[in-house]
Structures are given as structure tokens and as C-alpha cells.
C-alpha atoms as a PDB file:
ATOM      1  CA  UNK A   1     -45.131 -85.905   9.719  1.00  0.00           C
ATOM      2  CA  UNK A   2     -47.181 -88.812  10.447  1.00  0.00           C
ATOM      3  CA  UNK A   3     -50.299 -90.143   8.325  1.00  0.00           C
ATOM      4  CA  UNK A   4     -52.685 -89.713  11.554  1.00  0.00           C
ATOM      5  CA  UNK A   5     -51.325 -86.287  11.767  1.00  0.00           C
ATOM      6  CA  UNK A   6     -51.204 -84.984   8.174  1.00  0.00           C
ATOM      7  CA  UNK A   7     -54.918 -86.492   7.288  1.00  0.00           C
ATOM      8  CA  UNK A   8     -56.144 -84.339  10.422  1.00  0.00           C
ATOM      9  CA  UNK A   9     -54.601 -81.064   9.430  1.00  0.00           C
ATOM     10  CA  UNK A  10     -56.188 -81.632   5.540  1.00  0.00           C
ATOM     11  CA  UNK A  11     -58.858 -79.340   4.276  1.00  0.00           C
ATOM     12  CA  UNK A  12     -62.244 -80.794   3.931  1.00  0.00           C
ATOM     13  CA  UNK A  13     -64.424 -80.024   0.779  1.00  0.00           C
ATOM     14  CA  UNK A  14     -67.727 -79.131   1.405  1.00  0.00           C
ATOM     15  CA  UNK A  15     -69.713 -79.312  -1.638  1.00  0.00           C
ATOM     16  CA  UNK A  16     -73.259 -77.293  -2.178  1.00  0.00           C
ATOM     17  CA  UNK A  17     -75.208 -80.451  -0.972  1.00  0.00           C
ATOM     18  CA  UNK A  18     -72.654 -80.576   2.177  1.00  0.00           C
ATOM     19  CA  UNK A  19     -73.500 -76.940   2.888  1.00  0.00           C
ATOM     20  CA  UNK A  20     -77.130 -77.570   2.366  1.00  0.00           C
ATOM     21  CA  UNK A  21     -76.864 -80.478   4.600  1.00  0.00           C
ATOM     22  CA  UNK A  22     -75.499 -78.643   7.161  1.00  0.00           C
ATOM     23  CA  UNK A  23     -77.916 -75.505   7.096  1.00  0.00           C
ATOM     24  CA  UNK A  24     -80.811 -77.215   6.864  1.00  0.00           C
ATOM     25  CA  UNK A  25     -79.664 -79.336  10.092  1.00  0.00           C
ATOM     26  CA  UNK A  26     -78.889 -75.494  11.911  1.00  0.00           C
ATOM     27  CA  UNK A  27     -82.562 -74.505  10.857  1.00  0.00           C
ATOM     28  CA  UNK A  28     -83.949 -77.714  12.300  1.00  0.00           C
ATOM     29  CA  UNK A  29     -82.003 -77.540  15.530  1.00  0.00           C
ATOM     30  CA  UNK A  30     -83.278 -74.156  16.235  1.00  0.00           C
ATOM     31  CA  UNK A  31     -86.579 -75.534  15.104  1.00  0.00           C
ATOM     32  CA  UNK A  32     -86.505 -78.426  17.813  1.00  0.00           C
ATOM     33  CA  UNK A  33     -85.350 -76.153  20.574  1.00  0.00           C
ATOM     34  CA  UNK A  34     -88.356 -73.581  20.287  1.00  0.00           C
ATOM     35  CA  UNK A  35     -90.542 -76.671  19.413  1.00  0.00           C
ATOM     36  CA  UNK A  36     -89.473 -77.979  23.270  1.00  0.00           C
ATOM     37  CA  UNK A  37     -89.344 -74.241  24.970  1.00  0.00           C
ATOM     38  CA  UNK A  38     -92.927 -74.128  23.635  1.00  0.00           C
ATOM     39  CA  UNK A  39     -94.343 -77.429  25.100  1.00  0.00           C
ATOM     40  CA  UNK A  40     -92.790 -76.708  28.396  1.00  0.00           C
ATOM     41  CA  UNK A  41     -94.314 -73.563  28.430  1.00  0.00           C
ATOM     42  CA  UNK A  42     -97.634 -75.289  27.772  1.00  0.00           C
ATOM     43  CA  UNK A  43     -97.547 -78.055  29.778  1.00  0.00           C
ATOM     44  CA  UNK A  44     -96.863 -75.850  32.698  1.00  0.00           C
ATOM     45  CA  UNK A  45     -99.795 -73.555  31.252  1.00  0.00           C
ATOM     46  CA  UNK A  46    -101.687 -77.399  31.394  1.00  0.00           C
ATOM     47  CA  UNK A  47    -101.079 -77.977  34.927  1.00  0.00           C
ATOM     48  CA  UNK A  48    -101.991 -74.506  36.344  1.00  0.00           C
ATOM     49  CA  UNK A  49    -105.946 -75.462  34.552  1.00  0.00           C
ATOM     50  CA  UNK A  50    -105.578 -78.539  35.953  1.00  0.00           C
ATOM     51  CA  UNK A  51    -105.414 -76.781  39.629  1.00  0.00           C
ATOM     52  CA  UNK A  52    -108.035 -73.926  38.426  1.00  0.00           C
ATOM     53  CA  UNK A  53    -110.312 -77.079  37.971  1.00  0.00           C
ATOM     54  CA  UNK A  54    -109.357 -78.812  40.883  1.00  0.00           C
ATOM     55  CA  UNK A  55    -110.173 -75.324  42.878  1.00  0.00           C
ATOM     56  CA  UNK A  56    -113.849 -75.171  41.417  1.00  0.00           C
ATOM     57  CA  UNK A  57    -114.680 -78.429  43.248  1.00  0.00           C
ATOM     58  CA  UNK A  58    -114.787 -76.710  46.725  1.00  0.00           C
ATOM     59  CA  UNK A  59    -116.749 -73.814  46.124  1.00  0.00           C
ATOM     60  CA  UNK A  60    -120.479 -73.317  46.110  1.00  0.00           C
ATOM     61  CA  UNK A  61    -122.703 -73.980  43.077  1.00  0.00           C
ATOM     62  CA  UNK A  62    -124.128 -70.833  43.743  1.00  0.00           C
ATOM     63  CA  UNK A  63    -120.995 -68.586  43.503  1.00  0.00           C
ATOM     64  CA  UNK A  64    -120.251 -66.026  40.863  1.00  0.00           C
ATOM     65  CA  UNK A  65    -116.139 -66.170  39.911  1.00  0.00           C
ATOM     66  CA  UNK A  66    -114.371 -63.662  37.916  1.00  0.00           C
ATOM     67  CA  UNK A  67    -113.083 -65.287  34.512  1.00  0.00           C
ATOM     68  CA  UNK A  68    -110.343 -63.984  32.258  1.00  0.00           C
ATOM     69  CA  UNK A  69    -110.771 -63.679  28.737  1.00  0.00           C
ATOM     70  CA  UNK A  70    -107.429 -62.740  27.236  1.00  0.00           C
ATOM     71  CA  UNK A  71    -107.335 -59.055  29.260  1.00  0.00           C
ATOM     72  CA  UNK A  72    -110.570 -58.492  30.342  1.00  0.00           C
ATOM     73  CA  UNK A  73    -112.592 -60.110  33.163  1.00  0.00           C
ATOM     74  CA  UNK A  74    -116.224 -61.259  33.398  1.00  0.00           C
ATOM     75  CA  UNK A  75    -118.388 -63.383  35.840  1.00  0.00           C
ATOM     76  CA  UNK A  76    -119.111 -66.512  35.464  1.00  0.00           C
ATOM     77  CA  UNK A  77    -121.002 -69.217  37.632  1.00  0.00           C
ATOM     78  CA  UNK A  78    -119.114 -72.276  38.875  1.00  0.00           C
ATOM     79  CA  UNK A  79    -120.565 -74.710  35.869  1.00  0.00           C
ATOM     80  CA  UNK A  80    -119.956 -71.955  33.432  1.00  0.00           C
ATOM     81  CA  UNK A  81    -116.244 -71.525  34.617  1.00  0.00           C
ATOM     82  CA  UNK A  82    -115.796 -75.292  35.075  1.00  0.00           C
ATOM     83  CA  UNK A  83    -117.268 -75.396  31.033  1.00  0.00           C
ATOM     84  CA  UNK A  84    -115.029 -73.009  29.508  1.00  0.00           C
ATOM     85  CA  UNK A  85    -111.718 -74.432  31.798  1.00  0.00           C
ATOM     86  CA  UNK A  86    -112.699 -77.975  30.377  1.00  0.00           C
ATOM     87  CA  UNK A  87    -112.784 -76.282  26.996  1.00  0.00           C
ATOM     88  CA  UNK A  88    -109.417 -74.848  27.402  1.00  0.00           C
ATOM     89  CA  UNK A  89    -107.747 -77.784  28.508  1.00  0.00           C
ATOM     90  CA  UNK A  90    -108.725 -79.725  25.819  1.00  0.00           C
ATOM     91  CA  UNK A  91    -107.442 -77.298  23.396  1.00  0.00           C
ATOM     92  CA  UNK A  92    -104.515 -77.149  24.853  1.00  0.00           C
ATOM     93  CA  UNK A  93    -104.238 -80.624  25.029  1.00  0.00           C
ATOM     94  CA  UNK A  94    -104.238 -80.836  21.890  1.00  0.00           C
ATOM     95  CA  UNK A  95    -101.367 -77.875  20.813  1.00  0.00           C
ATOM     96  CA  UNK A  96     -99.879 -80.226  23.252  1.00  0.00           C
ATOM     97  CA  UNK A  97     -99.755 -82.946  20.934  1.00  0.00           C
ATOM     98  CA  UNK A  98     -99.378 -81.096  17.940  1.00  0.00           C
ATOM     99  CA  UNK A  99     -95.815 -80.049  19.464  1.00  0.00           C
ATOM    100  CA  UNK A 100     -94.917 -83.560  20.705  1.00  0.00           C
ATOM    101  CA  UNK A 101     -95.524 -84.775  17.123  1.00  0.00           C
ATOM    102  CA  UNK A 102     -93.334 -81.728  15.495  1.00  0.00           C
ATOM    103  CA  UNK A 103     -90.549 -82.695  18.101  1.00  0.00           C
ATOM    104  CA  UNK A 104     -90.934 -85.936  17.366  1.00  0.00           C
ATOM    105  CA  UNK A 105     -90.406 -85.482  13.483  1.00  0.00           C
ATOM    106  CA  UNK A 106     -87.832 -82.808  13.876  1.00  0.00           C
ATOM    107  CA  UNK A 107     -85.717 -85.067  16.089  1.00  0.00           C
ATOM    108  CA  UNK A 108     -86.322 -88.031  13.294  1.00  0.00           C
ATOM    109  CA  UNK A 109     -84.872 -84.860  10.585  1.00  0.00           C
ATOM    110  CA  UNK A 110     -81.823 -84.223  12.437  1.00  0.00           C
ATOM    111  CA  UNK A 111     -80.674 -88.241  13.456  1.00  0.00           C
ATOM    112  CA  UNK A 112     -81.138 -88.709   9.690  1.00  0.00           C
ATOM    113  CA  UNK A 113     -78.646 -85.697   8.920  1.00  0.00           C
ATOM    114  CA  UNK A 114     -76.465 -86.521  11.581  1.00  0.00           C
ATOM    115  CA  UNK A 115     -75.709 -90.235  10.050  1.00  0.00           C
ATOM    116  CA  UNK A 116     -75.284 -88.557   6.731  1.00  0.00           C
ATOM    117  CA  UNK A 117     -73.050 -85.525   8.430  1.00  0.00           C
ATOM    118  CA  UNK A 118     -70.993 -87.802  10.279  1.00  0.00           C
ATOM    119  CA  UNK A 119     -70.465 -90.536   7.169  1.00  0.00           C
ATOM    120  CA  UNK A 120     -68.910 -88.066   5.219  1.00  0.00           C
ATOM    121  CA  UNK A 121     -67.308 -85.820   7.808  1.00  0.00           C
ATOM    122  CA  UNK A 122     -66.704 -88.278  10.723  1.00  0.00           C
ATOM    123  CA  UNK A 123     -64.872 -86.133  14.050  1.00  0.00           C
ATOM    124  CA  UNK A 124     -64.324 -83.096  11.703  1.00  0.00           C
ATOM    125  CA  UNK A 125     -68.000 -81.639  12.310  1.00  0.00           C
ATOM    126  CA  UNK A 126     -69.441 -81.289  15.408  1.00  0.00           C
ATOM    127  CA  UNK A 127     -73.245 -81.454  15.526  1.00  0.00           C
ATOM    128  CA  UNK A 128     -74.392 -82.188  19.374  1.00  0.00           C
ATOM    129  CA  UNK A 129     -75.961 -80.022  21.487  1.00  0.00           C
ATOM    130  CA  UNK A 130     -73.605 -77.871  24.024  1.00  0.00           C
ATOM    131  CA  UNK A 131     -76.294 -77.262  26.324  1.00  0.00           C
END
């Protein structure tokens, strides 16, 4: 048996730290992935007020609109709607940001456990994505 083929088919010893290592990357990978489900969700959530707002521009000052409040409905003039859609948007602009920043640090998490992964463990661990 060769030396390429008989250091391949050896056991590697993972050690407490390893295993830690190695969880804590799992955790943070799941992390990321419902981190970026999230954001799409929201952006999309972002550009349907976006077209809400855009719709208020051609109607009537005068007009009464129903508004939705969680489940329940209520009337609201144009200015009041166009108030309380501007209010939304900026809150959501701002969850918006809050998960680009968590991405953005959970990413930064896993590249550094990847190097360390990979330095010890090289082509015997596989850590990308399958999707």
C-alpha cells in the first residue's frame, strides 16, 4: 500500500475543541441561513410598501382607505395612510439592517472556523454549502 493511500484511509482524532469547533460552525450555518431566509422575506415585505406608497400618490386627498393593523382593518385618510406606511418602512428598514449586519458577522464566524477546520483537517471535512 502506498503512502498517499494509507494516510487517506487513517483515522482522524477529533479532540473536544475539534468537536466544539465543528458544532459551533453547524449552529452558525443554520444561523446564517435563517438570518438570509429572513431578509429576503423582508426585503420583499420592503418592496410591496414601497408600491403601497407609490399607489397613494394617485388617489384623492380626500379619500378614506381601509388600513390593516395586524388582523383588523380601519380607515384612514390618504396623509394618515401615507404616515403610518412611511413609519413602517422605516422600521423595517431598519430590521433590514439589523439582519445584513448579523449575516455579515455570522459569515465573518464561519470563514474564521473554516481556516481553522481546514488547517487541521484539510480534504477530510467537508464544510461548504450543498445548496
Amino acid at each position: 500500500m502506498s503512502k498517499k493511500t494509507q494516510s487517506i484511509d487513517e483515522d482522524v482524532h477529533i479532540s473536544y475543541e475539534d468537536q466544539s469547533k465543528i458544532n459551533k460552525f453547524a449552529i452558525n450555518n443554520t444561523k446564517l441561513h435563517d438570518f438570509q431566509d429572513e431578509l429576503v422575506e423582508k426585503k420583499k415585505e420592503l418592496t410591496n410598501l414601497n408600491d403601497a406608497i407609490d399607489e397613494l400618490v394617485i388617489l384623492d386627498e380626500t379619500e378614506i382607505i381601509p388600513f390593516q393593523y395586524g388582523e383588523i382593518f380601519t380607515h384612514l385618510s390618504v396623509e394618515e395612510a401615507n404616515q403610518e406606511l412611511e413609519r413602517s418602512k422605516k422600521l423595517l428598514e431598519d430590521e433590514i439592517g439589523n439582519l445584513e449586519n448579523k449575516v455579515s458577522s455570522t459569515k465573518k464566524v464561519l470563514s474564521d472556523l473554516k481556516t481553522q477546520l481546514y488547517a487541521k483537517f484539510g480534504n477530510k471535512i467537508n464544510l461548504e454549502d450543498t445548496e
